[in-house]
Protein backbone atom coordinates (compact mmCIF):
# COMPACT_ATOMS: atom_id res chain seq x y z
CA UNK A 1 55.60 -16.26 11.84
CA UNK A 2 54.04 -17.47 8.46
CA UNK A 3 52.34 -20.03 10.91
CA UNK A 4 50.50 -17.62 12.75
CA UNK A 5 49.81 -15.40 10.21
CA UNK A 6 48.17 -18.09 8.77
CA UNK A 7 45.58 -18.73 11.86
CA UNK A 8 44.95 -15.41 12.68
CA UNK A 9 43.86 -15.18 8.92
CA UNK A 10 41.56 -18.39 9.11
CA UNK A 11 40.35 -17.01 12.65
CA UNK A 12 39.04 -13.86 11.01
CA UNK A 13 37.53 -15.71 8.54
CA UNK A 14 35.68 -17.73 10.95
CA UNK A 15 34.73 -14.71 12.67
CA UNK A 16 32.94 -13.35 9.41
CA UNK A 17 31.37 -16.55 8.30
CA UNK A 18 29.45 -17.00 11.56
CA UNK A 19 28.63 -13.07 11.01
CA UNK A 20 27.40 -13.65 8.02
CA UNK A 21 25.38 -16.75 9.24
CA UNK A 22 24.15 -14.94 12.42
CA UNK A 23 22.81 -12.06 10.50
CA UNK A 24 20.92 -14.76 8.30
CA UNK A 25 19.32 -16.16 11.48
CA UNK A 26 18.18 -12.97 12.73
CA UNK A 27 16.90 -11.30 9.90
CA UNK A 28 13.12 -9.92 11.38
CA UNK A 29 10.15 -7.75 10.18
CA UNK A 30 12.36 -4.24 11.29
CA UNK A 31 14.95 -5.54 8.53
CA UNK A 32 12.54 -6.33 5.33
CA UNK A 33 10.86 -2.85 6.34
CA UNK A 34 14.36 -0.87 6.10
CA UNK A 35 15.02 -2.76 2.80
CA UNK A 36 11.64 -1.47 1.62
CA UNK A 37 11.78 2.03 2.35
CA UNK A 38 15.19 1.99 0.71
CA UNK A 39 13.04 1.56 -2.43
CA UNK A 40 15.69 -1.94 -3.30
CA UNK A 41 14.35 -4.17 -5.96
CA UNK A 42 11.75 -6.78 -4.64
CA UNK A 43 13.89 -9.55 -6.26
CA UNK A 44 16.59 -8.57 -4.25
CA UNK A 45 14.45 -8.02 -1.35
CA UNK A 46 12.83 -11.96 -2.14
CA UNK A 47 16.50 -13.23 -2.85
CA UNK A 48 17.28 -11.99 0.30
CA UNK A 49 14.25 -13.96 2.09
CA UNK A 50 14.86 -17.11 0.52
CA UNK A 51 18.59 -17.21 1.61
CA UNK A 52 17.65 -16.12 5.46
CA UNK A 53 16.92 -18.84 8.46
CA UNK A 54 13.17 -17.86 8.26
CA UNK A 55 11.28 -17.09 11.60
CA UNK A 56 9.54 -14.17 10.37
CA UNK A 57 6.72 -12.48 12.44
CA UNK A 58 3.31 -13.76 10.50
CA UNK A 59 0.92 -13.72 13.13
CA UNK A 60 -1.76 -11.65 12.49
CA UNK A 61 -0.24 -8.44 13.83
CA UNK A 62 3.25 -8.95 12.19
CA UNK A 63 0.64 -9.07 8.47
CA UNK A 64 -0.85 -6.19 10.20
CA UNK A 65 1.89 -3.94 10.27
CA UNK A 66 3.85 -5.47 7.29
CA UNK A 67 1.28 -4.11 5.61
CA UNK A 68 0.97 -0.33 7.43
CA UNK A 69 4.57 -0.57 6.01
CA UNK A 70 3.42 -0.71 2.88
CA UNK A 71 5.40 -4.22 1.96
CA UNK A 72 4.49 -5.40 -1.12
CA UNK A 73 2.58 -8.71 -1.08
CA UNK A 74 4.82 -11.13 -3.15
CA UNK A 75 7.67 -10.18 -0.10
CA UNK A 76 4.97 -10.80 3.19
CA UNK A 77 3.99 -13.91 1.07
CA UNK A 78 7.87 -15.04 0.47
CA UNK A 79 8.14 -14.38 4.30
CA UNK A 80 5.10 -16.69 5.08
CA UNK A 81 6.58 -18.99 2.76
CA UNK A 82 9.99 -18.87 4.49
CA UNK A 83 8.90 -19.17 7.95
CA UNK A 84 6.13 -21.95 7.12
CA UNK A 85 9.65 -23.33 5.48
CA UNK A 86 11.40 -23.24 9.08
CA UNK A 87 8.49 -24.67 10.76
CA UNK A 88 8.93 -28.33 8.69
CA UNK A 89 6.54 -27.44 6.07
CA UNK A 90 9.09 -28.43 3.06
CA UNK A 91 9.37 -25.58 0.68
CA UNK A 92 7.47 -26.85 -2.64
CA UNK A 93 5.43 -28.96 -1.07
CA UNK A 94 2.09 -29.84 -1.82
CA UNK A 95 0.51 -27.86 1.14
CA UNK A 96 2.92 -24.65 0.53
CA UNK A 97 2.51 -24.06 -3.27
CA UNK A 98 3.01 -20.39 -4.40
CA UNK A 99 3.75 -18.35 -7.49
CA UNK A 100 7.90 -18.62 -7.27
CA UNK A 101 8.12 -22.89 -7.03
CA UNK A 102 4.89 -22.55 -9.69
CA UNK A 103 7.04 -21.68 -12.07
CA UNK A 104 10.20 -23.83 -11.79
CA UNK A 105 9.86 -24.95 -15.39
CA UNK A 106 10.35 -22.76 -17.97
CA UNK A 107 9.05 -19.25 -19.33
CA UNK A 108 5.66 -18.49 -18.64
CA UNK A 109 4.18 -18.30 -22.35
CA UNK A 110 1.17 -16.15 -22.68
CA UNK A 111 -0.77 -18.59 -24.27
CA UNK A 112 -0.70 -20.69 -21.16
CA UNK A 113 -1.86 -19.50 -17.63
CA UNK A 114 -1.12 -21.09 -14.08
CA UNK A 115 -3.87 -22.06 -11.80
CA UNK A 116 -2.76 -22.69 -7.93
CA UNK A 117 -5.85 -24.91 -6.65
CA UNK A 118 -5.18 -25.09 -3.23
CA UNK A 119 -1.69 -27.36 -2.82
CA UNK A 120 -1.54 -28.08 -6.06
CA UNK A 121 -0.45 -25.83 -9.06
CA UNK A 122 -1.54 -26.91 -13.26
CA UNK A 123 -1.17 -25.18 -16.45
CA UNK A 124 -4.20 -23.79 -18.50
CA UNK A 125 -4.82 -23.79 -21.83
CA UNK A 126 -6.85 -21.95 -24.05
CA UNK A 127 -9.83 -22.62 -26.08
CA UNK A 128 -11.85 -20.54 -28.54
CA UNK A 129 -16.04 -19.07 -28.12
CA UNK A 130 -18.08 -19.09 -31.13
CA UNK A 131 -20.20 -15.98 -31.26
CA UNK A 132 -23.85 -16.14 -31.58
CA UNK A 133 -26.51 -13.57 -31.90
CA UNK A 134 -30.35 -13.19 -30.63
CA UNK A 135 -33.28 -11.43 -32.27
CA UNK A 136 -30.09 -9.89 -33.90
CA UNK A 137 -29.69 -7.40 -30.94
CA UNK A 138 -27.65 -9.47 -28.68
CA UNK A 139 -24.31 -11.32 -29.00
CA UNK A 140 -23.25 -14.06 -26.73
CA UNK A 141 -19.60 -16.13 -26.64
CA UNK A 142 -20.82 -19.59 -26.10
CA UNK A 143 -18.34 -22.44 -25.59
CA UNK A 144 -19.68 -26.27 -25.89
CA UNK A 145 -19.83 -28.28 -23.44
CA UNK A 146 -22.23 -27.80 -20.30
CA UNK A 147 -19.44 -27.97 -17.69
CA UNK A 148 -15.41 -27.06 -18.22
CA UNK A 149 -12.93 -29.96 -17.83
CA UNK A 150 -10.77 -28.42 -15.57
CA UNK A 151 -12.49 -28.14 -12.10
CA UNK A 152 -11.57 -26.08 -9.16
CA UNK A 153 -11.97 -26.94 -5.53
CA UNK A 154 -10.58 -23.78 -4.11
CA UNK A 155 -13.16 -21.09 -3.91
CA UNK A 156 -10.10 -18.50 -3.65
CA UNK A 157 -7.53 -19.91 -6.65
CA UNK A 158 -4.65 -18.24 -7.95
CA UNK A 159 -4.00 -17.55 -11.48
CA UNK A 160 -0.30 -16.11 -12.76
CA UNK A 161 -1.43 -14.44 -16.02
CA UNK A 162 1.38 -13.09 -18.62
CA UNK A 163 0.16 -9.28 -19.66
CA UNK A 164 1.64 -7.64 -22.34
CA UNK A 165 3.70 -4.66 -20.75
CA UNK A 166 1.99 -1.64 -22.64
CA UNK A 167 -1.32 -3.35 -21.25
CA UNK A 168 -3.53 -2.11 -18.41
CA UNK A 169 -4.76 -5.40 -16.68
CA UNK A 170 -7.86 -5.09 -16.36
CA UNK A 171 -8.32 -3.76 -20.00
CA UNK A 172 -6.28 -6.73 -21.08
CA UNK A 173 -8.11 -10.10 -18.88
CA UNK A 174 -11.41 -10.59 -17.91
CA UNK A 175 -12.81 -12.99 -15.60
CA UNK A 176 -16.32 -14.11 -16.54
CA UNK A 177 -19.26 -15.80 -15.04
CA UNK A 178 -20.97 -18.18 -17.68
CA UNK A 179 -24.54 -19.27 -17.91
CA UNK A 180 -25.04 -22.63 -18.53
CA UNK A 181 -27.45 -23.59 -21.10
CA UNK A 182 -30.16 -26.69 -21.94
CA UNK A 183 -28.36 -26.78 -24.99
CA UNK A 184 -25.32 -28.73 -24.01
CA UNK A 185 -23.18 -25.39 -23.63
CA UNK A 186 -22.08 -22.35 -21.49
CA UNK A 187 -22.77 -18.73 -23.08
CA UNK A 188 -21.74 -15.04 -21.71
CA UNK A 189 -23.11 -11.62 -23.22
CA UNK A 190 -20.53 -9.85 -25.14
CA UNK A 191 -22.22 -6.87 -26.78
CA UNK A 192 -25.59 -5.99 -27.93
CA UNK A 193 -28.07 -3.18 -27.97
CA UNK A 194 -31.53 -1.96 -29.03
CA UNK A 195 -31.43 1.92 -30.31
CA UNK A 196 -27.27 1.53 -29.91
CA UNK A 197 -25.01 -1.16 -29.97
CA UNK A 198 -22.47 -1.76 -26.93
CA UNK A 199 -19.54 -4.30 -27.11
CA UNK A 200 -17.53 -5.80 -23.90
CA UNK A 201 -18.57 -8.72 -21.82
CA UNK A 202 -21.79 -7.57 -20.24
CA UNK A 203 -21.11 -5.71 -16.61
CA UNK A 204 -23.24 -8.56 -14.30
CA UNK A 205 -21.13 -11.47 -15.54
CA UNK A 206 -17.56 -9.78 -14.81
CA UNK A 207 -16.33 -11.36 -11.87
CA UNK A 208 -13.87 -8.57 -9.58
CA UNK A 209 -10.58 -9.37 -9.06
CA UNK A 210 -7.07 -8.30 -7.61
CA UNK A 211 -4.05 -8.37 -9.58
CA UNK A 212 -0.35 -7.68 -9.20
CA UNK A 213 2.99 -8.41 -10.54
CA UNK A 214 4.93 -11.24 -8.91
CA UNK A 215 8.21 -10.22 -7.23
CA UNK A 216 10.38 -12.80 -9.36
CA UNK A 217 10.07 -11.99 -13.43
CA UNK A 218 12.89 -14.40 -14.23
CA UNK A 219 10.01 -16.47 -15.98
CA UNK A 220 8.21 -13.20 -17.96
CA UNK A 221 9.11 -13.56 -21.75
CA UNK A 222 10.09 -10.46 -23.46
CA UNK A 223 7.75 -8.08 -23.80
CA UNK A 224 5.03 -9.06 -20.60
CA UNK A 225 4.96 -8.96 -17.48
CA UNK A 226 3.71 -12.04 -15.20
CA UNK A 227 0.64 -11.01 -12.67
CA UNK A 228 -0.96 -12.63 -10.26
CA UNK A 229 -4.44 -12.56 -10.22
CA UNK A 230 -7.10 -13.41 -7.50
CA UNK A 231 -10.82 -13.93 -7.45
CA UNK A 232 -11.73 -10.38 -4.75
CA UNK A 233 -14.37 -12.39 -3.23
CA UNK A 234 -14.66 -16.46 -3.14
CA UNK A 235 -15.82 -17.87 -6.45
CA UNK A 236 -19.40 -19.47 -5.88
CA UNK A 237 -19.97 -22.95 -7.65
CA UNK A 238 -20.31 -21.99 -11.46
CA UNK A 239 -18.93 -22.07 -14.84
CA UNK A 240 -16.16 -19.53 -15.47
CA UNK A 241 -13.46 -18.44 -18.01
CA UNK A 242 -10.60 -16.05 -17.61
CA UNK A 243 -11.06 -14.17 -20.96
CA UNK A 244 -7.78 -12.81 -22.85
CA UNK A 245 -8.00 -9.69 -25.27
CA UNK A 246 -5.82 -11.11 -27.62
CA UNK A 247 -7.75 -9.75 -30.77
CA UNK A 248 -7.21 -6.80 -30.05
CA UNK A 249 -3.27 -7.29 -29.60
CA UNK A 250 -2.75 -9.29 -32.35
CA UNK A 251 0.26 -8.04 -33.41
CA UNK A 252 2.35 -8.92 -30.16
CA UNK A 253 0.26 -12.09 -29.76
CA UNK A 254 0.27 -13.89 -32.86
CA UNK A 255 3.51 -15.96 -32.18
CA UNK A 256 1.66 -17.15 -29.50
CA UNK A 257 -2.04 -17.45 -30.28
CA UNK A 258 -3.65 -19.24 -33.48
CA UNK A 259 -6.24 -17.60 -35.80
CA UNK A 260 -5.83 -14.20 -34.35
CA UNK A 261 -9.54 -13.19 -34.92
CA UNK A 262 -10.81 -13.30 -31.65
CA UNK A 263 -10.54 -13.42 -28.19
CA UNK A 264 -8.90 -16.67 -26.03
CA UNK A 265 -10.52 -18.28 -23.33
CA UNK A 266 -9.27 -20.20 -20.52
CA UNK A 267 -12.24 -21.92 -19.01
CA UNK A 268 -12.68 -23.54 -15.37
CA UNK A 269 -15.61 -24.82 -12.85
CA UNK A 270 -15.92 -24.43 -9.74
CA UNK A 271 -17.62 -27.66 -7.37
């Protein structure tokens, strides 16, 4: 009796592994939607993803109406990731880097930020601008050096940014176009004015881009959040510099950035 107790038990449990597995396989489009509209946590929606057989619908009108859906991006791009993952691409791998296997190491500090170049993913640091001024009307940041160290072969990178959480973004980064000079260095306008004086990196050299917060903050330090951020339009060839307002947070930021008088800059070119 004990006997048979005994495989009707294992028999059941069979039954619910390979229920369990099944569901895994045949997780679709239809099922990340309903998770969505119930309004669960993306990390729970991404853990969710990463532990399914992939197979997702990416074509162009699965993106389509992922997006009608209103799915947030880090999920479609954890489901691109997944089902480029089922198709042999090895997840990690050069040709499939993304923000999650970016940041395997440890906590994203916000003195450092995360460029994704195409397959390949390497940490920025910052430097600092000297501030000059012209005719005493205008002031310029100007960095030395006629071309940044760090070059960029992807028109469209990625950069994961840590923002403070009481910040606004775009009040908080800037991404700037730099002139370069005959002088041996690069130089952006950062205030200036004839009958009144205007500060803020001037309007022609901002560069647009789009920015959200990644669906895995397991690597956000206390107190910021980690965003993605992403040129709007394709970076022409150029000098530029993602520039942090970290003066004007010193208090949160001084753990984290030295001197605390002005602003950080994390410069890049693109060939």
């Amino acid at each position: 009796m004990k006997y048979r107790i005994a495989i009707k038990c294992a028999f059941a449990g069979l039954i619910v592994l390979a229920a369990g597995v099944l569901q895994a396989a045949t997780m679709t489009n239809d099922d990340i939607v309903k998770m969505v509209k119930a309004r669960l946590d993306q990390a729970i929606i991404i853990s969710s993803i990463e532990s399914s057989a992939g197979g997702f619908d990416v074509s162009a009108d699965g993106l389509i109406a992922l997006s009608a859906a209103k799915v947030p991006k880090p999920i479609i791009e954890k489901m691109i990731e997944r089902s480029s993952g089922s198709s042999g691409v090895a997840k990690g791998s050069p040709s499939n880097v993304t923000a999650s296997n970016a940041l395997r190491g440890g906590a994203l500090a916000p003195n450092e930020i995360i460029l994704i170049d195409g397959g390949t993913s390497e940490t920025m640091r910052y430097t600092s601008a000297q501030v000059r001024s012209k005719l005493g009307v205008m002031l310029y940041a100007v960095m030395r050096g006629s071309a940044a160290a760090l070059r960029v072969s992807d028109a469209d990178p990625e950069f994961l940014i840590s923002i403070p959480k009481q910040a606004q973004p775009d009040a908080y980064m800037t991404l700037a176009s730099f002139a370069v000079r005959k002088n041996n260095s690069r130089e952006v306008v950062i205030g200036g004015g004839y009958l009144s004086m205007s500060t803020g990196i001037h309007p022609e050299r901002i560069v647009q881009v789009r920015s959200e917060p990644i669906g895995d903050q397991s690597k956000a330090q206390d107190g910021f959040i980690i965003y993605s951020v992403k040129p709007a339009n394709p970076l022409p060839a150029g000098e530029y510099a993602f520039v942090l307002n970290t003066s004007e947070s010193s208090v949160l930021l001084s753990a984290f950035f030295s001197g605390g008088a002005g602003n950080a800059y994390f410069d890049f070119g693109v060939d």
